[in-house]
Protein backbone atom coordinates (compact mmCIF):
# COMPACT_ATOMS: atom_id res chain seq x y z
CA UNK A 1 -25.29 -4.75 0.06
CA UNK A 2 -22.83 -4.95 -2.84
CA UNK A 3 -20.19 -3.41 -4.27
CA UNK A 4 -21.75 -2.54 -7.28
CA UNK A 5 -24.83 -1.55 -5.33
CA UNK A 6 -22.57 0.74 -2.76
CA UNK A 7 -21.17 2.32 -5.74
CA UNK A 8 -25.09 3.36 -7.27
CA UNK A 9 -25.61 4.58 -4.00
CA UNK A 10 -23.11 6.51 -3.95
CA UNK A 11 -24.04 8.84 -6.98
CA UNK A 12 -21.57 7.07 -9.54
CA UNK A 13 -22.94 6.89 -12.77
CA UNK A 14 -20.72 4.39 -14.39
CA UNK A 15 -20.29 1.67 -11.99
CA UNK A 16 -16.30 0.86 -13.05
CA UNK A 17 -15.19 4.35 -12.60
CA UNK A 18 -17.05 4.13 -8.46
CA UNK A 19 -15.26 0.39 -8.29
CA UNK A 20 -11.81 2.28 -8.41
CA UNK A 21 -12.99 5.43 -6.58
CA UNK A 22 -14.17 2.78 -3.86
CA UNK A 23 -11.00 0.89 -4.11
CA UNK A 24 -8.90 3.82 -4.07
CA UNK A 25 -10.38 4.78 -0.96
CA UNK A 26 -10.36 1.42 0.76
CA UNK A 27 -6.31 0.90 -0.17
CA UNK A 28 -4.85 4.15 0.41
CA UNK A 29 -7.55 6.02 2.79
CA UNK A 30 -8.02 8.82 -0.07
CA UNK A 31 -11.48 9.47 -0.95
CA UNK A 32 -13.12 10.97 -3.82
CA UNK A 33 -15.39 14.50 -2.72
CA UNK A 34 -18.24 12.24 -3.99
CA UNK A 35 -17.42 9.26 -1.77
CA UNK A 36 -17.18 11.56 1.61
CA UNK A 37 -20.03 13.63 0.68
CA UNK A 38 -22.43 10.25 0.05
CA UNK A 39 -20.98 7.64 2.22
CA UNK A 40 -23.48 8.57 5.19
CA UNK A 41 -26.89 8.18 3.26
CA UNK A 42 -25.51 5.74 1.47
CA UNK A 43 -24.42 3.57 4.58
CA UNK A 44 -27.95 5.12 5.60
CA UNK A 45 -26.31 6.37 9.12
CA UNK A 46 -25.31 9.63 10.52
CA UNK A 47 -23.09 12.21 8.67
CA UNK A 48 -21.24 13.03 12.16
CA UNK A 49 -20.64 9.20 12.38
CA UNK A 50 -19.16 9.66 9.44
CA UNK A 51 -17.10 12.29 9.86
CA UNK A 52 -15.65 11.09 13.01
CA UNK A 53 -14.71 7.82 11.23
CA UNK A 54 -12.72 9.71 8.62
CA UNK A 55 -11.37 11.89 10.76
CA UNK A 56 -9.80 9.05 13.34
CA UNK A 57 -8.62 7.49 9.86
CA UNK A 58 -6.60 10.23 9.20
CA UNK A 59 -4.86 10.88 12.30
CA UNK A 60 -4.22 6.89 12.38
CA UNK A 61 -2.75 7.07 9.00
CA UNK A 62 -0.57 10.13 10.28
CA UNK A 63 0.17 8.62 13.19
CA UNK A 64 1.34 5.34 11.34
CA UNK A 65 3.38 7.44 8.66
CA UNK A 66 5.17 9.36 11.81
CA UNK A 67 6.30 5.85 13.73
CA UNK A 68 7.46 4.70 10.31
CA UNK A 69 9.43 7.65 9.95
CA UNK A 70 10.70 7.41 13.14
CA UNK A 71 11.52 3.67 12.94
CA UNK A 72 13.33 3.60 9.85
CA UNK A 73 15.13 6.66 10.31
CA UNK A 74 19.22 5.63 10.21
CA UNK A 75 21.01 6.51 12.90
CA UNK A 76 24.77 7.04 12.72
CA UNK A 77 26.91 5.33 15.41
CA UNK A 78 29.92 6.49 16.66
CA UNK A 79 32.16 4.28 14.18
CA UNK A 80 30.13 5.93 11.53
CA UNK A 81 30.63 9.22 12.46
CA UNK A 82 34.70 8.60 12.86
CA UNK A 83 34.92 6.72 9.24
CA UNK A 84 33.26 9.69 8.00
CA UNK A 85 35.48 12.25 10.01
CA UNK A 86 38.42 10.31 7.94
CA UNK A 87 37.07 10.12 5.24
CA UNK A 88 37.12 13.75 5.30
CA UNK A 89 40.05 14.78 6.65
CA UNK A 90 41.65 12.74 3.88
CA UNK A 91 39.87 14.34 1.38
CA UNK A 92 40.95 17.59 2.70
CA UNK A 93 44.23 16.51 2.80
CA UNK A 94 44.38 15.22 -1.32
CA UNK A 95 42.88 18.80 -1.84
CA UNK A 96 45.26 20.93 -0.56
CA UNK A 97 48.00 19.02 -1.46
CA UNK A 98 46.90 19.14 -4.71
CA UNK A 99 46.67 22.93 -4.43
CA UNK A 100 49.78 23.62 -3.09
């Protein structure tokens, strides 16, 4: 089956507006209502098959964001956290004796 021919099957009208619904959905996981409500007869298998698919999708695609997250996260070492304490404590310092 085809692109173009997935796309008729799947209730799209004009064909270049299903091409980026289908690409949309193949890139970033996101489908169109028409896509998820068509995709089983047009695949021509079961609608729970379906549903399951999406569904472990998703939580992959959560599951991915959440190590990524996780990963890239920065963490502030202990010579970070003491530059920053006097960094601080001399800005306090230009404060007040600006003040007094």
């Amino acid at each position: 089956m085809s692109r173009s021919d997935l796309v008729r099957r799947l209730g799209y009208r004009d064909v270049s507006g299903g091409h980026k619904a289908l690409s949309t959905a193949l890139l970033t996981g996101v489908m169109a209502p028409q896509i998820e409500h068509h995709l089983a007869s047009a695949l021509e298998v079961g609608e729970c098959l379906i549903r399951a698919v999406i569904e472990a999708t998703r939580r992959q695609k959560d599951d991915e964001a959440g190590r990524v997250s996780r990963v890239h996260k920065p963490t502030a070492t202990r010579s970070d956290r003491i530059f920053r304490s006097r960094q601080n404590l001399l800005s306090l310092r230009q404060f007040l004796s600006r003040r007094c």
